[in-house]
Protein backbone atom coordinates (compact mmCIF):
# COMPACT_ATOMS: atom_id res chain seq x y z
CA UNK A 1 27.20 -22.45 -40.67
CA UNK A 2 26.10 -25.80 -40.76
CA UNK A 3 27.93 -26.76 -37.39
CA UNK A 4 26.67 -23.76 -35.64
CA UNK A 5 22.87 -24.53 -37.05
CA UNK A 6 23.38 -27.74 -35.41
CA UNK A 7 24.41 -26.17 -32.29
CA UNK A 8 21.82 -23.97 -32.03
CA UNK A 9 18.93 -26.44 -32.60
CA UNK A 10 20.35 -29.09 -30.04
CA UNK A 11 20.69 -26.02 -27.43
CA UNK A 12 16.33 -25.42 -28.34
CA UNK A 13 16.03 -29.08 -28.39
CA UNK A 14 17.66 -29.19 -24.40
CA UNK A 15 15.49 -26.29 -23.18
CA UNK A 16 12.55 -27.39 -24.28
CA UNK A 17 13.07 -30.70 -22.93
CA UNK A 18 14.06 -28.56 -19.37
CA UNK A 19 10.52 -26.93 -19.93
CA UNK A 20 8.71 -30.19 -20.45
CA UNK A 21 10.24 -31.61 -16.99
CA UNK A 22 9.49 -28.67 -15.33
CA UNK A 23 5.50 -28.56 -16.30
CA UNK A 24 5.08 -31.46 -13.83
CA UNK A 25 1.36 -33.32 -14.02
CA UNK A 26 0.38 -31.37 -10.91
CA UNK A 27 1.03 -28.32 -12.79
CA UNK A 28 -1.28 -29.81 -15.95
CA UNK A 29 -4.11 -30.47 -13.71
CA UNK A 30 -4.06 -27.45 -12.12
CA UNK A 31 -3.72 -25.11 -15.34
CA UNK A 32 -6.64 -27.60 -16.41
CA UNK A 33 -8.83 -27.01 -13.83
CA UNK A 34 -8.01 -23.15 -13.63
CA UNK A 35 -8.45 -22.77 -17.30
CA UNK A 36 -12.28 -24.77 -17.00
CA UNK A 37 -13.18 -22.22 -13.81
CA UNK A 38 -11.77 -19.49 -15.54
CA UNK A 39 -14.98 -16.98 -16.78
CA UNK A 40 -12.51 -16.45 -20.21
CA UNK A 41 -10.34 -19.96 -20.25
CA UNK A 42 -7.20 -18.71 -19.04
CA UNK A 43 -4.72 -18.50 -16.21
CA UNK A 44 -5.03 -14.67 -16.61
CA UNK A 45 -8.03 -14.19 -15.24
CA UNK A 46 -6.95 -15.05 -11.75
CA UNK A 47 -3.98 -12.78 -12.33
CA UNK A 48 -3.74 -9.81 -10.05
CA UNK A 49 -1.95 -6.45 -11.86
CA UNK A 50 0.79 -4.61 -9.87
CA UNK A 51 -0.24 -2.07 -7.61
CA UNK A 52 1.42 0.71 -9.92
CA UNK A 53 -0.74 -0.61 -13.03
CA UNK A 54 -3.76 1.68 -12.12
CA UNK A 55 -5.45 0.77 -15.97
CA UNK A 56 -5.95 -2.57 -14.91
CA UNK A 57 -7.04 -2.08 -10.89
CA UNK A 58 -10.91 -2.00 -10.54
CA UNK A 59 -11.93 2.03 -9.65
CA UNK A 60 -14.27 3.26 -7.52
CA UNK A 61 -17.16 5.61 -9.59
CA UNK A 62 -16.29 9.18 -9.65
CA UNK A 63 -12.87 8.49 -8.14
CA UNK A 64 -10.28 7.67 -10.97
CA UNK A 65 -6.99 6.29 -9.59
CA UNK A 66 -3.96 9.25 -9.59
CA UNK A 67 -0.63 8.93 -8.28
CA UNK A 68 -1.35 11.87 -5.99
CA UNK A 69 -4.37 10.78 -4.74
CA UNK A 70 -2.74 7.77 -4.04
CA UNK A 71 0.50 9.41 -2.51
CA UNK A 72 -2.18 11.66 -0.45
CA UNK A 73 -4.63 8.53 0.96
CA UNK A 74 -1.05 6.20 1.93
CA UNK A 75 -0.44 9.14 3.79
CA UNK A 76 -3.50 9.84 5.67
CA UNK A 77 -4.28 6.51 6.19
CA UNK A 78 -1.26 6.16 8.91
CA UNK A 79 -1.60 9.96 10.11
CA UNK A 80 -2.05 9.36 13.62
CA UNK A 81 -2.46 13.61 13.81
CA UNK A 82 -6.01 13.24 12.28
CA UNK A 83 -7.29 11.42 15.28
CA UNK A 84 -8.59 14.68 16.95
CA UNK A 85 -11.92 13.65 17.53
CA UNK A 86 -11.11 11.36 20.61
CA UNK A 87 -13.37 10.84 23.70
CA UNK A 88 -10.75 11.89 26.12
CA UNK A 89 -7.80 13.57 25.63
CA UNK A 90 -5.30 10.43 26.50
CA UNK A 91 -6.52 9.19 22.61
CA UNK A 92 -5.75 12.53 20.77
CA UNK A 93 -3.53 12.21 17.72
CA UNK A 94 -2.63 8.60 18.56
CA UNK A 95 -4.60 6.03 16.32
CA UNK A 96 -5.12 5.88 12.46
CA UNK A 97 -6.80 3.68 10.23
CA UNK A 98 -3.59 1.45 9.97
CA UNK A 99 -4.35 0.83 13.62
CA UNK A 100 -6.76 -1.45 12.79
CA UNK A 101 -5.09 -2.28 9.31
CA UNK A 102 -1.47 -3.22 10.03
CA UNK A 103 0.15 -4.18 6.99
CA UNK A 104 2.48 -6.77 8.81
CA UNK A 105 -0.77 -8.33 9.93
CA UNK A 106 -2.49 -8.72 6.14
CA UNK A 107 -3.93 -5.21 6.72
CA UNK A 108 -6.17 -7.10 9.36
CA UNK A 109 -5.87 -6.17 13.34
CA UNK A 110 -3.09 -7.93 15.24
CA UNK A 111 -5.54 -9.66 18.17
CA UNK A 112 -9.14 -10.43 17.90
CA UNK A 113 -10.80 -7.05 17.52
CA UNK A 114 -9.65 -3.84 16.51
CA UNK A 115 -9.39 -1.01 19.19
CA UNK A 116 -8.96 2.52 18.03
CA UNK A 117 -9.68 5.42 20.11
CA UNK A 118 -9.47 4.21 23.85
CA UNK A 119 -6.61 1.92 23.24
CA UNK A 120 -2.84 1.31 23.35
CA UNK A 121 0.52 -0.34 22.89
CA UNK A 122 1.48 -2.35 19.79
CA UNK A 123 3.79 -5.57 20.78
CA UNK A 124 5.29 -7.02 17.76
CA UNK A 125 2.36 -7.17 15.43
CA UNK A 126 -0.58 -5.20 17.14
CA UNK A 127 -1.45 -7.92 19.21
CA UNK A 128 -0.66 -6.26 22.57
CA UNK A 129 -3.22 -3.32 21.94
CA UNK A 130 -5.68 -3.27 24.85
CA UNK A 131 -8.21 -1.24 26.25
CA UNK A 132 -6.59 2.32 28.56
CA UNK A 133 -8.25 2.78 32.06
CA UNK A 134 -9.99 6.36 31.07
CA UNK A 135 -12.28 5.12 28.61
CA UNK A 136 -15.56 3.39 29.58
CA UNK A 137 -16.11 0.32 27.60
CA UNK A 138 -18.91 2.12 25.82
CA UNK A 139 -17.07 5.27 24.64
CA UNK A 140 -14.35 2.51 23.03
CA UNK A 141 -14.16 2.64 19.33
CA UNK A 142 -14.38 -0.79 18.41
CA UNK A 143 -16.42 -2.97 16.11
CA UNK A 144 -19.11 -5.87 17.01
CA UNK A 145 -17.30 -7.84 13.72
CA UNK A 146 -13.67 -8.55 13.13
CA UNK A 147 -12.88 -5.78 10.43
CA UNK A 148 -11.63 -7.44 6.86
CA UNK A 149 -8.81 -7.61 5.31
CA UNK A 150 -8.01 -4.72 3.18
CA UNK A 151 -5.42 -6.67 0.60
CA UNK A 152 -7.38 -6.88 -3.16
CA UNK A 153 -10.15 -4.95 -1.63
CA UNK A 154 -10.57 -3.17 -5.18
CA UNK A 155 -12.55 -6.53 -5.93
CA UNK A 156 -14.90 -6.06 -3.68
CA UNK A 157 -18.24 -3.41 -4.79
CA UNK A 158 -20.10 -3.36 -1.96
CA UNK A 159 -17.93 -3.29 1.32
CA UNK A 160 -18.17 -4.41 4.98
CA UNK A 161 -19.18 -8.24 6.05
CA UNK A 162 -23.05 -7.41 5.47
CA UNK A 163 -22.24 -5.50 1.91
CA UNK A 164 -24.55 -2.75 3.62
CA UNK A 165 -21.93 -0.02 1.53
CA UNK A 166 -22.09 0.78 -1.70
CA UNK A 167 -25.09 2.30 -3.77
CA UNK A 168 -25.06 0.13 -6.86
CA UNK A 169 -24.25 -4.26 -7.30
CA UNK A 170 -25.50 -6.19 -4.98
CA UNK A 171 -27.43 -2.96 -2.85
CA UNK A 172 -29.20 -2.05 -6.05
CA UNK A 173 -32.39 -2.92 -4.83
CA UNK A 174 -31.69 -1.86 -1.09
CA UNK A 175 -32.44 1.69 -1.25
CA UNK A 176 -35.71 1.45 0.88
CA UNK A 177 -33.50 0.60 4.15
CA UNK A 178 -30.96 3.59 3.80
CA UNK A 179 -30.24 4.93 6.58
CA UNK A 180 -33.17 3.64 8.30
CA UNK A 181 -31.83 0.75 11.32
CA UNK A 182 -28.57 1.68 9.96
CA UNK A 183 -27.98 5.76 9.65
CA UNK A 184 -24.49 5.68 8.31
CA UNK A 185 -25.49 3.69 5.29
CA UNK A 186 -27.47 6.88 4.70
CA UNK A 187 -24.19 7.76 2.94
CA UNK A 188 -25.09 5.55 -0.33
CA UNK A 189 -28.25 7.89 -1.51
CA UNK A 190 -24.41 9.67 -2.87
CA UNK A 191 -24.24 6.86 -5.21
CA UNK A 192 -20.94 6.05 -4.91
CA UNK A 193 -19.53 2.56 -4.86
CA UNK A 194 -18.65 0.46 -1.18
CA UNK A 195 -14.98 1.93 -0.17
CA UNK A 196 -15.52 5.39 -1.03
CA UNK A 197 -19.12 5.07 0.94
CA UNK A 198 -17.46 3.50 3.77
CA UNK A 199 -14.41 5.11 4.15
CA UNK A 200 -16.69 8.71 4.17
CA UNK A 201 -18.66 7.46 7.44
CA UNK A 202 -15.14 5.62 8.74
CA UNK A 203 -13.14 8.80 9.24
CA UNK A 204 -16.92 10.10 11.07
CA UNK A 205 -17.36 7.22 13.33
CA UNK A 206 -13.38 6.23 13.93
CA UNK A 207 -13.34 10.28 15.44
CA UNK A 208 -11.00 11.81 12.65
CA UNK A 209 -11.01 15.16 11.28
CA UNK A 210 -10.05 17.44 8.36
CA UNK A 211 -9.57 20.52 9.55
CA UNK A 212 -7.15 23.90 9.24
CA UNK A 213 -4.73 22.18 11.52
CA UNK A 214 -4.47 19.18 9.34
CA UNK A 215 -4.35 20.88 6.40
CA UNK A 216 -2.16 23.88 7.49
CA UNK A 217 -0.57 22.85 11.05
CA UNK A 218 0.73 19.62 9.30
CA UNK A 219 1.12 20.75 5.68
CA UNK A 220 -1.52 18.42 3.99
CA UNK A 221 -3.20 21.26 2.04
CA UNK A 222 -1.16 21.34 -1.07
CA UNK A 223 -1.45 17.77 -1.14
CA UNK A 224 -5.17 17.85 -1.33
CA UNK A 225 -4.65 20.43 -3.69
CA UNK A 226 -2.11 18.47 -5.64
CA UNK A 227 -5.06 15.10 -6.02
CA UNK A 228 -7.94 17.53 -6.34
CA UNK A 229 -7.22 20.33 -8.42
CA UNK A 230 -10.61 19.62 -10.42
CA UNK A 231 -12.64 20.46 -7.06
CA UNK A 232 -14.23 23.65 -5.95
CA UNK A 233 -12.21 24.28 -2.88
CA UNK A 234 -15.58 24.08 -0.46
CA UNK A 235 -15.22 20.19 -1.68
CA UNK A 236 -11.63 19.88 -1.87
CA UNK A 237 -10.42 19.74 1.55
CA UNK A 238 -13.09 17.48 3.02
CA UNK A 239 -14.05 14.07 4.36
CA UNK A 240 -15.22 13.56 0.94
CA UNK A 241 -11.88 14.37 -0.73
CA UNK A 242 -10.05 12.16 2.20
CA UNK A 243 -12.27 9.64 1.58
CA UNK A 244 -10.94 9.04 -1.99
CA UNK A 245 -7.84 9.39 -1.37
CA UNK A 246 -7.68 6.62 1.05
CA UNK A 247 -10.42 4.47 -1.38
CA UNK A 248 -7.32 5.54 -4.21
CA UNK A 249 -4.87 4.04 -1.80
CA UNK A 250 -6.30 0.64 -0.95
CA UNK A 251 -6.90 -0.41 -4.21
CA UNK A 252 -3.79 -0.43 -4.78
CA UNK A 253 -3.34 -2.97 -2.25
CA UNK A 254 -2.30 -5.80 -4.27
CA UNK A 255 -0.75 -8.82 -3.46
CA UNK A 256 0.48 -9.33 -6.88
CA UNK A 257 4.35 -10.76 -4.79
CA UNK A 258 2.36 -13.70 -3.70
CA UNK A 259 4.03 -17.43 -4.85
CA UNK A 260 0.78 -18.40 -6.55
CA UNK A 261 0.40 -15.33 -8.78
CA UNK A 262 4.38 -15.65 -9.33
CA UNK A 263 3.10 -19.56 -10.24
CA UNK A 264 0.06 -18.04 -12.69
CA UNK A 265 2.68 -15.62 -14.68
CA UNK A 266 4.88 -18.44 -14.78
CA UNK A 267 7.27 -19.61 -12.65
CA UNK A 268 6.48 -22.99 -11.82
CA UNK A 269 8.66 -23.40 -8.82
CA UNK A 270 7.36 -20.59 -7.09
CA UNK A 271 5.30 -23.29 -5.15
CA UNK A 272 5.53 -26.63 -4.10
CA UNK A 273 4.32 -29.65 -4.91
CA UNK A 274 2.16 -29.80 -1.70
CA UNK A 275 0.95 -25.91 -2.26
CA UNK A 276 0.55 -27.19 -5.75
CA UNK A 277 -1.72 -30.79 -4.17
CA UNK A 278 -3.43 -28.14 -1.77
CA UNK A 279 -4.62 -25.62 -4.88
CA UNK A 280 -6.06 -28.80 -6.61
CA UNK A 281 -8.20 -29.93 -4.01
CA UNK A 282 -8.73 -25.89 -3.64
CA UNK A 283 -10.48 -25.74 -7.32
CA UNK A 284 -11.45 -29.34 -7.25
CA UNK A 285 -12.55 -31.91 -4.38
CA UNK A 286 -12.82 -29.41 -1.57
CA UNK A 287 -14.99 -27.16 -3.28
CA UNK A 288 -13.77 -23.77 -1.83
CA UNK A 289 -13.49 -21.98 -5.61
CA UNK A 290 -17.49 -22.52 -5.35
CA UNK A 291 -17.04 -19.26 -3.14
CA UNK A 292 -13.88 -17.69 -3.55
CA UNK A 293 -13.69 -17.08 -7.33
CA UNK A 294 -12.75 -13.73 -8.29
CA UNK A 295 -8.55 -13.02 -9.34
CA UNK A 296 -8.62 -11.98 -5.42
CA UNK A 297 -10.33 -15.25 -4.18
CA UNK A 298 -13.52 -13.17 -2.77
CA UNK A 299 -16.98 -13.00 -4.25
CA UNK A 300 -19.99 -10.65 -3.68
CA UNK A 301 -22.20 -13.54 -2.44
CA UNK A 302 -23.22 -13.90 1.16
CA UNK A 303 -23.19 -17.19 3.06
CA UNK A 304 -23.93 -17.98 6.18
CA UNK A 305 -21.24 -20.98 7.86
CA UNK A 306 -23.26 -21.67 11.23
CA UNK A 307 -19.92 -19.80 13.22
CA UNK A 308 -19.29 -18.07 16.24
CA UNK A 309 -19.84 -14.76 17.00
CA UNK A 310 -17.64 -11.97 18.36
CA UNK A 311 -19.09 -11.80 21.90
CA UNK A 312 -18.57 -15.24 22.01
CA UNK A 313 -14.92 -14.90 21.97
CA UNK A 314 -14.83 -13.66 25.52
CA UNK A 315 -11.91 -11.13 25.12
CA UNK A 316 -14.12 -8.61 23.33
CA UNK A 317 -15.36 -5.15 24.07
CA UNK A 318 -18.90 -3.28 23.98
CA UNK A 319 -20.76 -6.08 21.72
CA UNK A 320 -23.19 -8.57 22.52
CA UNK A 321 -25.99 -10.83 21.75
CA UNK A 322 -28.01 -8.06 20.62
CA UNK A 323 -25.19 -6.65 18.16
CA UNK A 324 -27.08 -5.91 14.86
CA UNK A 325 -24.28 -7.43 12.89
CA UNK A 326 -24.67 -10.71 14.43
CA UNK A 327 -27.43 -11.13 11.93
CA UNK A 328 -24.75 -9.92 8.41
CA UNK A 329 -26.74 -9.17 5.38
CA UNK A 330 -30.13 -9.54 7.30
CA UNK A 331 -29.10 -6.86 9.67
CA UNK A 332 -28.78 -4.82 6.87
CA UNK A 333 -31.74 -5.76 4.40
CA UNK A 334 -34.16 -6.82 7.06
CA UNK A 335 -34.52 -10.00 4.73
CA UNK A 336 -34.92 -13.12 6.50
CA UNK A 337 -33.72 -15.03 3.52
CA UNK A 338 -30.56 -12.81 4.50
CA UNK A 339 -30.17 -13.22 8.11
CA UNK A 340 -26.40 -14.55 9.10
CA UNK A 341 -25.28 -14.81 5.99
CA UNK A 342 -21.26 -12.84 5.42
CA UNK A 343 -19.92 -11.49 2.62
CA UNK A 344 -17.48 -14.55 1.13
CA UNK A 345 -13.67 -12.14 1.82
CA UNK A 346 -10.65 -12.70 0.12
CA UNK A 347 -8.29 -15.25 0.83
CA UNK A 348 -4.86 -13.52 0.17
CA UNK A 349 -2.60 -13.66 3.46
CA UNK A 350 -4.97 -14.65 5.78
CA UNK A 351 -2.27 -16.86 7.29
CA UNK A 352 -0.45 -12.68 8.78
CA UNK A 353 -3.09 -13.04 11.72
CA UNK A 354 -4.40 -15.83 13.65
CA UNK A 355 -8.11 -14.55 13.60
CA UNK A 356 -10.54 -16.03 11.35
CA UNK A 357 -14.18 -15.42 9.94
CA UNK A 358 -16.21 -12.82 11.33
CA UNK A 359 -16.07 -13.81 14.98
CA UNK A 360 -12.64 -14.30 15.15
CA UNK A 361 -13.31 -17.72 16.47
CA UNK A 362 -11.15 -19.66 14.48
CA UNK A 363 -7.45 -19.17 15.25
CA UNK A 364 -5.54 -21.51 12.96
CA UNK A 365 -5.90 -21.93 9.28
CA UNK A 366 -5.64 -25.03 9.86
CA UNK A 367 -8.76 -25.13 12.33
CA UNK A 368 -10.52 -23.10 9.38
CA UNK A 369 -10.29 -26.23 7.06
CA UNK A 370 -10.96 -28.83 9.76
CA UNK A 371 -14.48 -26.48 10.17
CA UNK A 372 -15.00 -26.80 6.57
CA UNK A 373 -14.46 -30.48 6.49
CA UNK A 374 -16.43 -31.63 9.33
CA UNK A 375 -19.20 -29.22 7.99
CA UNK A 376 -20.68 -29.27 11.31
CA UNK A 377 -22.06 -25.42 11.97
CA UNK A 378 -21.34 -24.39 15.59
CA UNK A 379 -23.49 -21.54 16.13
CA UNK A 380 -27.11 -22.36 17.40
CA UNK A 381 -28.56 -19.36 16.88
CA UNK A 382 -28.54 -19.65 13.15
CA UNK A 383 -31.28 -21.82 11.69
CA UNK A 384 -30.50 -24.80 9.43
CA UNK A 385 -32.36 -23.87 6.67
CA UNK A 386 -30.09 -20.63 6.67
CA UNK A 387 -26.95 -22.35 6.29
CA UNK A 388 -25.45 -22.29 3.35
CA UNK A 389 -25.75 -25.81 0.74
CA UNK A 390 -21.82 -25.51 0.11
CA UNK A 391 -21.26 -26.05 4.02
CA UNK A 392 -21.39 -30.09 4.68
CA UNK A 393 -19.02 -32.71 5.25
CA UNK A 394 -16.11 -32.54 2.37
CA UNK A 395 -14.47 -36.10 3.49
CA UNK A 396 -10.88 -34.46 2.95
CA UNK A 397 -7.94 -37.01 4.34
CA UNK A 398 -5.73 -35.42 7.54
CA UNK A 399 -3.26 -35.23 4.54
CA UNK A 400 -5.40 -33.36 2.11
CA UNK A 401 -6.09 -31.07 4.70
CA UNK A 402 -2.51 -30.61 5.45
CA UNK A 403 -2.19 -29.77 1.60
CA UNK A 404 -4.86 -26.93 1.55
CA UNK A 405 -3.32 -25.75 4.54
CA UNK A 406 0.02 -25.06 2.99
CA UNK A 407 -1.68 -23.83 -0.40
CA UNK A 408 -3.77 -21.21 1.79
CA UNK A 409 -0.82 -20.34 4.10
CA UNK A 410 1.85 -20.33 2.07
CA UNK A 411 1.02 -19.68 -2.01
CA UNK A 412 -1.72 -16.93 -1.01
CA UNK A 413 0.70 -14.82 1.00
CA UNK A 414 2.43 -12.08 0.08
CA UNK A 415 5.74 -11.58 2.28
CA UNK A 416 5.93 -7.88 1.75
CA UNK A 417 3.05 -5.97 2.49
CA UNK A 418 4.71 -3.64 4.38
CA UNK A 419 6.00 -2.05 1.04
CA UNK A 420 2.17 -0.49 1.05
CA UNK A 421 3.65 1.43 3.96
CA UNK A 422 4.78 5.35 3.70
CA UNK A 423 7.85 6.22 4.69
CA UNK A 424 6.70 8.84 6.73
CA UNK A 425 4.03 10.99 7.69
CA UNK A 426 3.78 14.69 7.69
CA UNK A 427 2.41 15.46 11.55
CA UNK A 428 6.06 13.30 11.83
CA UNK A 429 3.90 11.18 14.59
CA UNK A 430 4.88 7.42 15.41
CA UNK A 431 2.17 5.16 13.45
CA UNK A 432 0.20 3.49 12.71
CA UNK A 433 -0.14 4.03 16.64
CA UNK A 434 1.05 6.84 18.90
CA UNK A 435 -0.01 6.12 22.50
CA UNK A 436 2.93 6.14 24.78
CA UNK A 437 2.95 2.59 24.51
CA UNK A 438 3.12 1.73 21.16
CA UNK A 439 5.73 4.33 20.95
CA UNK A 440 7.77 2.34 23.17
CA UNK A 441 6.98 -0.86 21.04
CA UNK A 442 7.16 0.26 17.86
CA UNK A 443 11.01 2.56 18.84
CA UNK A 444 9.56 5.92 18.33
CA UNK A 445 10.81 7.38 21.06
């Protein structure tokens, strides 16, 4: 007994020696300085649950998380066959929401703005989508701002880059500009929160439809009536009910397979010692946690970084100088104190798509920091008194910025996002597109 006692306590003596070698300084000062930023003191609050672990994702009001109305909105949200509301008939049934959401591309568009109805073709990543001959520029459904990412969007309250969605947070005190410059934020007098609001007027103004032939023509009645059995059946199969579905689905968009939440639940090789230099000077010297603090790196504050806008990018459509969401929060609120400031977005795989901030004018994340560290703003339209007093000169070294670089490109990005993908979808169309083209690209045919 004696022998094997022995044994045994040289064998816990060994591992915990192993453990002591691997906790490496640079993983003290970084559980230091996460533990000091943390709101409770501990790594955990910057850990992201599983997408399956609905008790711990953050739910919209009214709309509890379910697995079928999470089956049902994964579903719709590729179904190319609710596209029925095109402006010509070349664009019916053949664009979805993942056409501007592509997983592969951090749920972000796969070239500098996002073309729904009026476009086609795919490439490898989205990035060959262009404008089709038949539509005029104005009858294009595009945006004026790069659409955000929709990874750990559950974090966010109040959604879009102007926070103009939402009834409650932030837009508590915004009722009196409802649907006034704005109509379709005429939606929050509902009161729900910003992705259910949003989504509602999305499937309006991105020309989809619930109708007999979705529901009976491609089979998705019994689904609605599978995730909304509680409903009076005037609500159930609705733009409403769709609505929360597809809210359901992307918040369980988690990127929870990322190396730096692998890192937080502890395994300390899941990044390197340069990721590991890079999320120091993250939470420390370079100052970006002032901003992105939440588990998903996001915050509901607005800033405004002196950059580029879209039409400035010279390869996009039907938006201008005049575009009201030039101005971000102002051009919702009216507030001066709010003009061109942006809703601070998550940080989680920003490095799937080589478009950055709201302008897409930034193509590199390396670029991004360089921006950041010269502090410099580039837009001179936006008044200096407007910019925001985190933006200035951060002095980083070429190698510190090559650190953040790798911590932002490589320990913030999930490799499988695609597993937020159905397998199929019940019209049994090509998607996320279904143009010709993109079936081509994407091997439908």
């Amino acid at each position: 007994m004696k022998k094997w006692t022995y044994f045994v306590l040289l064998a816990m003596l060994v591992y915990a020696c192993a453990q002591e070698d691997a906790f490496s300084p640079l993983d003290e000062n970084l559980t230091d300085r996460l533990e000091r930023l943390a709101p409770n003191g501990s790594l955990e609050d910057f850990v992201l649950p599983s997408s399956g672990d609905f008790a711990k994702i953050p739910q919209g009001k009214g709309n509890p998380l379910t697995r079928e109305k999470v089956n049902l909105g994964k579903m719709l949200f590729f179904e190319t066959g609710l596209g029925r509301d095109a402006r010509h008939a070349t664009g019916m049934g053949t664009f979805s929401c993942g056409t501007c959401h592509i997983p592969s591309s951090g749920f972000m568009p796969g070239r500098t703005q996002g073309i729904a109805d009026g476009g086609a073709g795919y490439g490898d990543n989205g990035e060959m989508r262009d404008a089709i001959s038949e539509y005029a520029e104005n009858e294009l459904d595009v945006q004026g701002a790069r659409p955000i990412s929709l990874v750990n969007v559950a974090y966010v309250t109040n959604s879009t880059w102007s926070g103009k969605f939402g009834a409650g947070y932030v837009n508590a005190d915004t009722k009196a500009v409802w649907g006034e410059d704005d109509p379709s934020t005429e939606i929050n007098k509902l009161g729900y929160d910003g992705l259910e609001s949003q989504n509602v007027e999305g499937l309006k103004i991105h020309r989809m439809v619930i109708d007999d032939y979705v529901l009976d023509t491609l089979g998705y009645r019994n689904y609605f009536d599978q995730a909304f059995s509680a409903w009076p059946q005037e609500e159930r199969y609705s733009l409403l009910a769709a609505s929360f579905a597809i809210s359901a689905y992307i918040r369980t968009i988690v990127s929870d397979q990322a190396p730096f939440q692998k890192w937080l639940r502890g395994d300390l090789e899941a990044i390197s010692d340069r990721e590991k230099r890079g999320a120091i000077l993250f939470f420390g010297k370079a100052g970006c946690y002032r901003c992105h603090k939440s588990a998903s790196l996001n915050s509901m504050e607005f800033q405004a970084l002196g950059v580029r806008d879209l039409y400035e990018s010279g390869v996009a459509y039907n938006t201008g100088p005049d575009d009201l969401r030039n101005l971000g929060r102002g051009g919702f609120t009216g507030k001066t104190e709010d003009m061109y400031k942006f809703k601070v977005p998550g940080l989680y795989n920003m490095a799937d798509s080589p478009f950055y901030f709201h302008g897409s004018s930034r193509h590199s994340l390396r670029s991004v920091v360089e921006y950041f560290n010269k502090g410099i703003p580039e837009n001179t339209n936006v008044p200096p008194a407007q910019i925001s007093a985190f933006f200035h000169p951060l002095n980083l070294t070429d190698e510190e910025m090559d650190d953040l670089t790798e911590f932002l490109s490589k320990s913030l990005r999930d490799p499988n996002l695609e597993r937020y993908m159905p397998e199929r979808v019940l019209s049994g169309n090509c998607f996320p597109n279904n143009d010709p083209a993109s079936r081509h690209d994407l091997g439908c045919n």
